[in-house]
Every structure is written in structure tokens, then in C-alpha cells.
N, C-alpha and C. Protein backbone atom coordinates (compact mmCIF):
# COMPACT_ATOMS: atom_id res chain seq x y z
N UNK A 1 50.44 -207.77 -106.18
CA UNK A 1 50.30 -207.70 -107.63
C UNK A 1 51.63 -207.29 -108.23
N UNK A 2 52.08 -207.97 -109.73
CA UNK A 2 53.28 -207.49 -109.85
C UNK A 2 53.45 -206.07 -111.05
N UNK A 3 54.13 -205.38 -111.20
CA UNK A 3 54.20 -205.01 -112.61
C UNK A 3 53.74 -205.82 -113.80
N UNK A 4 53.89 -204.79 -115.19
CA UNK A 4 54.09 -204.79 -116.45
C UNK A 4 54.91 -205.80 -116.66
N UNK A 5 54.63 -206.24 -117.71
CA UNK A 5 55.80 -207.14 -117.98
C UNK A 5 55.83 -207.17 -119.41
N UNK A 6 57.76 -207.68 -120.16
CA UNK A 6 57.84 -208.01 -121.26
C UNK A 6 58.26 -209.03 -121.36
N UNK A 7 58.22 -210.23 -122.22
CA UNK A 7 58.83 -211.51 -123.17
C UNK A 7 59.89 -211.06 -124.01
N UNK A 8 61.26 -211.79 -123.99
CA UNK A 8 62.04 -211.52 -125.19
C UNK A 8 62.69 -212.49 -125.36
N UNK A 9 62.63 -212.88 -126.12
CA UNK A 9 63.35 -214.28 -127.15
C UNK A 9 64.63 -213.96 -127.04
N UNK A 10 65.71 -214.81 -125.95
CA UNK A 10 67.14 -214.53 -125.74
C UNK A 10 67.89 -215.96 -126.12
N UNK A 11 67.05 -216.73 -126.92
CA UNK A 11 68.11 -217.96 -127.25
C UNK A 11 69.69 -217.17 -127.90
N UNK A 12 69.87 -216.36 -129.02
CA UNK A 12 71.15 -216.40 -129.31
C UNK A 12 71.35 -214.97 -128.97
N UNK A 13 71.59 -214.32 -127.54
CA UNK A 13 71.88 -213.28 -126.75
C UNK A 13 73.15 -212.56 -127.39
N UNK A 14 74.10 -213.98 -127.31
CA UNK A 14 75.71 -213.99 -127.24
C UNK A 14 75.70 -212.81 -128.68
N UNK A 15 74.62 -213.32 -129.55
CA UNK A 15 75.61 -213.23 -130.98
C UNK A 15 75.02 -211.79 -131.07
N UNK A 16 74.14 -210.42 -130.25
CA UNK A 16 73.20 -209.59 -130.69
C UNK A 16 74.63 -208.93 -130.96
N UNK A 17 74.26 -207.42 -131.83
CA UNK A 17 75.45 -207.06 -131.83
C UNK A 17 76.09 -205.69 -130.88
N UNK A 18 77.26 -205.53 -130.94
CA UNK A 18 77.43 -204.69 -129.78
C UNK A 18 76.79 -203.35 -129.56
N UNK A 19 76.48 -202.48 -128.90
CA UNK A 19 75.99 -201.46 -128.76
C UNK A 19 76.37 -200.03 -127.51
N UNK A 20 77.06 -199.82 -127.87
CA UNK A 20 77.84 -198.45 -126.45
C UNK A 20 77.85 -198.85 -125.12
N UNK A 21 79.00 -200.22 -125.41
CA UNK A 21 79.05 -201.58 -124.22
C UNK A 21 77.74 -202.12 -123.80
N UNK A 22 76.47 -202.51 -124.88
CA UNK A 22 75.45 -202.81 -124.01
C UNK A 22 75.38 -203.56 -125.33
N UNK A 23 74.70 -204.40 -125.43
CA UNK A 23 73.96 -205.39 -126.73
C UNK A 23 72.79 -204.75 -127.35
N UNK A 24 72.44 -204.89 -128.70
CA UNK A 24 71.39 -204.61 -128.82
C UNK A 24 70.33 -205.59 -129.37
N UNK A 25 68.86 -204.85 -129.20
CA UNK A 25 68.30 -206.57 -129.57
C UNK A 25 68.00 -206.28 -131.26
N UNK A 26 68.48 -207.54 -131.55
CA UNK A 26 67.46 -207.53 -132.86
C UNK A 26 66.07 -207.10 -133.10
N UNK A 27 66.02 -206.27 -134.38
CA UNK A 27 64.38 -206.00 -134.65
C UNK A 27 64.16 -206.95 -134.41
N UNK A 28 64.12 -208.05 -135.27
CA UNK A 28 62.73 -209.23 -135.49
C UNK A 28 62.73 -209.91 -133.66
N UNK A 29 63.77 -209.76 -133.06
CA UNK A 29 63.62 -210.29 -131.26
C UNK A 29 62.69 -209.14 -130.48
N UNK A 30 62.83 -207.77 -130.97
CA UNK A 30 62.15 -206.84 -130.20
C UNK A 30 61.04 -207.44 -129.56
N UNK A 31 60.35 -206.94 -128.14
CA UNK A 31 59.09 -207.17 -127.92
C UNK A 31 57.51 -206.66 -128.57
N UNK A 32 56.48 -207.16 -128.84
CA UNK A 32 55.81 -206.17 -128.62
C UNK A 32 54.16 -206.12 -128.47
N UNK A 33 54.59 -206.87 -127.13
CA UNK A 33 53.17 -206.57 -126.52
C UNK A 33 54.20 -206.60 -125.11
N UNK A 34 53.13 -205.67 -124.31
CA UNK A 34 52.96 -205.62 -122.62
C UNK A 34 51.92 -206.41 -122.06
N UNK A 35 52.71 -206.89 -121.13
CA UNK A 35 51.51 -207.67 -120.52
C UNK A 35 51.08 -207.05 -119.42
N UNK A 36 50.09 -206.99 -118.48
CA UNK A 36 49.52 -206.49 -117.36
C UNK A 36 50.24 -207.21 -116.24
N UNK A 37 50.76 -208.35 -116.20
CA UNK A 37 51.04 -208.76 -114.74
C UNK A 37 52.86 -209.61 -115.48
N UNK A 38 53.01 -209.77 -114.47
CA UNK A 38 53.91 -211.28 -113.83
C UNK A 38 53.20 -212.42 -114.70
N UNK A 39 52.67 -212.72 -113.50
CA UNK A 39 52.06 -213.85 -113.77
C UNK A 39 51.34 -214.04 -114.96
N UNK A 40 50.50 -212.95 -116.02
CA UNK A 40 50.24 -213.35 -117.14
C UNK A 40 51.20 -213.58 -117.97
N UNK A 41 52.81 -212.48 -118.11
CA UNK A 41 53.48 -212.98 -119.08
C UNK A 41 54.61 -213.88 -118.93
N UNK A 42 54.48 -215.05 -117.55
CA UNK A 42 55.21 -216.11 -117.31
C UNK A 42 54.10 -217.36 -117.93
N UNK A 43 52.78 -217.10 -118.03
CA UNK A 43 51.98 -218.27 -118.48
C UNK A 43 52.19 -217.75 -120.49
N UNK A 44 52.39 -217.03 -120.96
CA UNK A 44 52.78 -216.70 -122.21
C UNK A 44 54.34 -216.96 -122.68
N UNK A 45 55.34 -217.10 -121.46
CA UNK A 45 56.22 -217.61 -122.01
C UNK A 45 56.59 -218.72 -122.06
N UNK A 46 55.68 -219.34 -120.94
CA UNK A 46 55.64 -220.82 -120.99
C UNK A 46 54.65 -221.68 -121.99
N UNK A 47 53.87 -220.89 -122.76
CA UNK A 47 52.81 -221.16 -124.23
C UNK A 47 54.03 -221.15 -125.29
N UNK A 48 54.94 -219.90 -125.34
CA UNK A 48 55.67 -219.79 -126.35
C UNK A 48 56.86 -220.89 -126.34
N UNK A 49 57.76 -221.07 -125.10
CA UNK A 49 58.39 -222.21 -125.46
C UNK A 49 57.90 -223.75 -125.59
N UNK A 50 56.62 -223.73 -125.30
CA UNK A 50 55.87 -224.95 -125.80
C UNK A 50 56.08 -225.50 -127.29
N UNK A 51 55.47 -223.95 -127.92
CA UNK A 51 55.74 -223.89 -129.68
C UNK A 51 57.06 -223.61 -130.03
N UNK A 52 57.81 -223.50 -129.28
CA UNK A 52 59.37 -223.22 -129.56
C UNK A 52 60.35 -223.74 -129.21
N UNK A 53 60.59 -224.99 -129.17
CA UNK A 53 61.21 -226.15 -127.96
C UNK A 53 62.89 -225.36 -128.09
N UNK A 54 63.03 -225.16 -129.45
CA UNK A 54 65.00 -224.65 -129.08
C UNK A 54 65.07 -223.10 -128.77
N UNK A 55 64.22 -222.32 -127.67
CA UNK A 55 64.46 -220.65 -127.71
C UNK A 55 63.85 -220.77 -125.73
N UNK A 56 64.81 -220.39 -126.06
CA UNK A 56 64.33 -219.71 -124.88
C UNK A 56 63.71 -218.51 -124.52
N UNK A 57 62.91 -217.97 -123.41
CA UNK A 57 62.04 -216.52 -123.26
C UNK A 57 62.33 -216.03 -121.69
N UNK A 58 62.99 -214.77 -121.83
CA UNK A 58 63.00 -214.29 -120.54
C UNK A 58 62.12 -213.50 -120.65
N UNK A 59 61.10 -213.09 -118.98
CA UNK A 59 60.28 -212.41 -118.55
C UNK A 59 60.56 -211.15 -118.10
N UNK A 60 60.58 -209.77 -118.74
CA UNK A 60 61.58 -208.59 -117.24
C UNK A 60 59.96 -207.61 -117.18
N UNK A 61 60.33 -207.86 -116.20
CA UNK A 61 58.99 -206.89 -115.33
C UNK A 61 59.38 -205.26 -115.01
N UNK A 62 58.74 -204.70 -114.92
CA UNK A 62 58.75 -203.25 -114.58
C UNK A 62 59.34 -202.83 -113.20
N UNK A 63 60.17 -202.12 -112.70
CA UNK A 63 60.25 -201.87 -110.87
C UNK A 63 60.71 -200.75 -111.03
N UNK A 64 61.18 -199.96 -111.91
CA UNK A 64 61.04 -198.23 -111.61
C UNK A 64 61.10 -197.66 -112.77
N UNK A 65 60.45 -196.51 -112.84
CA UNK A 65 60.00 -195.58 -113.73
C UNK A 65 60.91 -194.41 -113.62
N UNK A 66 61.53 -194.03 -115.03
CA UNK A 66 62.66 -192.50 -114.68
C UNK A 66 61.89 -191.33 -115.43
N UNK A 67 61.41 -190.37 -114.57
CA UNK A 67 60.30 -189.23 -114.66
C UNK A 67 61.34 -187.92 -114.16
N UNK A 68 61.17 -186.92 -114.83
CA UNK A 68 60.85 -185.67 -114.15
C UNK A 68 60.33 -185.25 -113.69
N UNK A 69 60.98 -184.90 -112.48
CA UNK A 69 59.55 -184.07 -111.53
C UNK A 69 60.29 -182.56 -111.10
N UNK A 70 59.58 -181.84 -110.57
CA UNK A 70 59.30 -180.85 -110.28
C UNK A 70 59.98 -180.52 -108.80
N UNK A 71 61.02 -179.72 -108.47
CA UNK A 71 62.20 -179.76 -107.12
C UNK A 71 62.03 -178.07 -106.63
N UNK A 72 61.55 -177.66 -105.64
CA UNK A 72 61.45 -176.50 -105.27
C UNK A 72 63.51 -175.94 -105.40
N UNK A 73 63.80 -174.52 -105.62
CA UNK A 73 65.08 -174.08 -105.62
C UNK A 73 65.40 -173.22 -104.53
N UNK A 74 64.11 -172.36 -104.60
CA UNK A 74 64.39 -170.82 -103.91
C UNK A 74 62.77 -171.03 -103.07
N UNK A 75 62.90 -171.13 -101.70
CA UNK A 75 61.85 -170.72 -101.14
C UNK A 75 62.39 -169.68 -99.93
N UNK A 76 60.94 -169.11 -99.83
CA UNK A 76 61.04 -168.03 -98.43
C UNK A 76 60.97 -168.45 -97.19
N UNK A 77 61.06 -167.25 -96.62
CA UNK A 77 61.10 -167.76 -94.98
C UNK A 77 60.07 -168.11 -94.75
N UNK A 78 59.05 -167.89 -95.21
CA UNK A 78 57.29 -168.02 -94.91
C UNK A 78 56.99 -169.37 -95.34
N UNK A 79 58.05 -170.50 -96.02
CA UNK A 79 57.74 -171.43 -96.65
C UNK A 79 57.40 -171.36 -98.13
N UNK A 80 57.08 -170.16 -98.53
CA UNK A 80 56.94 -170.14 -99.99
C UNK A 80 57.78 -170.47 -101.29
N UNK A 81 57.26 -171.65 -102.45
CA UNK A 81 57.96 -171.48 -102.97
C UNK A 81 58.62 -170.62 -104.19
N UNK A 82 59.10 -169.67 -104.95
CA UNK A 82 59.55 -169.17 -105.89
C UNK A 82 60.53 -169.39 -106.79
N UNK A 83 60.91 -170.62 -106.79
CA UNK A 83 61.11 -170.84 -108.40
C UNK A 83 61.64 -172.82 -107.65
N UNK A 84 61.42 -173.50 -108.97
CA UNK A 84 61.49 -174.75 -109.16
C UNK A 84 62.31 -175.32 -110.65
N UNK A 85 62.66 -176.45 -110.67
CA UNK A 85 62.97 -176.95 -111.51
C UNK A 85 62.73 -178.41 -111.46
N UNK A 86 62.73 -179.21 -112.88
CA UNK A 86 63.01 -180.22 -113.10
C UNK A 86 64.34 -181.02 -113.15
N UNK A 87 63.87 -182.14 -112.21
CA UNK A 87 65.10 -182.94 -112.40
C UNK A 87 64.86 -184.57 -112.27
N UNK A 88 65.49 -185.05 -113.24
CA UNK A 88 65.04 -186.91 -113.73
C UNK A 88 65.67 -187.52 -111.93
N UNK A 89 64.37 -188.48 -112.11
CA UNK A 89 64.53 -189.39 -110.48
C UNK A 89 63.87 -190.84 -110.99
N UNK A 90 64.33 -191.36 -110.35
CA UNK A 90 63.56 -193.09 -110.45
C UNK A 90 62.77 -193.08 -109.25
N UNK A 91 61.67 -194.06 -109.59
CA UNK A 91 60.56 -193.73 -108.59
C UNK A 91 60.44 -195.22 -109.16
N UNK A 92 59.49 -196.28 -107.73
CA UNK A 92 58.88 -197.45 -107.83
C UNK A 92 57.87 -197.50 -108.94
N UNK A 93 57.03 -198.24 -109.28
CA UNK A 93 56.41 -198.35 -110.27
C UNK A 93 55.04 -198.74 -109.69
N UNK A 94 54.09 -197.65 -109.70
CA UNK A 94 53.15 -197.82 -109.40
C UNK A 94 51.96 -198.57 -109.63
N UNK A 95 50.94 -199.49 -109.55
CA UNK A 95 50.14 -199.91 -110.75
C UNK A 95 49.17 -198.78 -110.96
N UNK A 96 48.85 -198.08 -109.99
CA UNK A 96 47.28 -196.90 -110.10
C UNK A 96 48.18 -196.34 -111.20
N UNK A 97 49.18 -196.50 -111.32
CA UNK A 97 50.29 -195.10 -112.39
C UNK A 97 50.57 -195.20 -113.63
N UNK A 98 50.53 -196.82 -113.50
CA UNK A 98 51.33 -197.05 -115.16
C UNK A 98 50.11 -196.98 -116.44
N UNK A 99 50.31 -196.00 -117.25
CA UNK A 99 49.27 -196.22 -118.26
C UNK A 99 49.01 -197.18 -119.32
N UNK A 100 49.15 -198.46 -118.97
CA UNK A 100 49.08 -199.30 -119.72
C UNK A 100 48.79 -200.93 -119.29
């Protein structure tokens, strides 16, 4: 089964405008729906360039999630832990996980 997935209308990519060396997308290009699979939002982008013969639609799917979690600092000799912190990690993308 694959990830989440989004659609985004990248016919004129070239022209978005610049953004802290990265592009940004136009509001009116933004996405906004999620789809549940792959495979549902490759049969939706292939509906949309049906009705859209000059645009093209790329598909980007989900493959890791950046979470904080919880890192033991100070444990004892006994194994115990006493104090922890958070720190951001990328982790695969689960489906039991993703809320949506």
C-alpha cells in the first residue's frame, strides 16, 4: 500500500517565484485535497489532465514524517531513566500513523 498523496499543477514551475533558494507555489496552484493512496491520486491526475490537455500534474506521495520524539539523556546504572529530551528525527511514514 502506498502513502498519502498530493496533485500539483506544475505546467509553469519555471516562472513560480523565488523563495530562500527554493520556489514557491502559487496560491491558486496550492494543493488541497489529500488523497489516501498512490494509486487513487494517479487516477485523479490522470481525470484532471483529461480536462486540462495544456497542464500538466505531478503526484508526490508521503515517505517520511519529521516528529519529535522523546531521547533518554541521563540514565542510571540500574537502567533508569532521569531526564530526557526532545529532538526532531524523520521516521518512515506509517499508514496505522498518518491521521488522515
Amino acid at each position: 500500500m502506498s502513502g498519502p498523496c498530493i496533485i500539483l499543477e506544475v505546467s509553469d514551475a519555471e516562472q513560480w517565484p523565488p523563495f530562500r533558494g527554493c520556489k514557491k507555489i502559487r496560491e491558486a496552484r496550492r494543493p488541497t485535497v489529500l488523497h489516501p493512496s498512490r494509486e487513487v491520486a494517479e487516477q485523479e491526475a490522470l481525470r484532471l489532465a483529461a480536462e486540462n490537455v495544456h497542464s500538466r500534474f505531478l503526484v508526490l506521495e508521503a515517505s517520511v514524517v519529521a516528529a519529535a520524539v522523546k531521547v533518554p539523556t541521563h540514565i542510571t546504572l540500574g537502567g533508569r531513566v532521569v531526564a530526557e529530551r526532545f529532538m526532531p528525527a524523520l521516521m518512515q511514514v506509517d499508514e496505522d500513523e498518518v491521521p488522515f
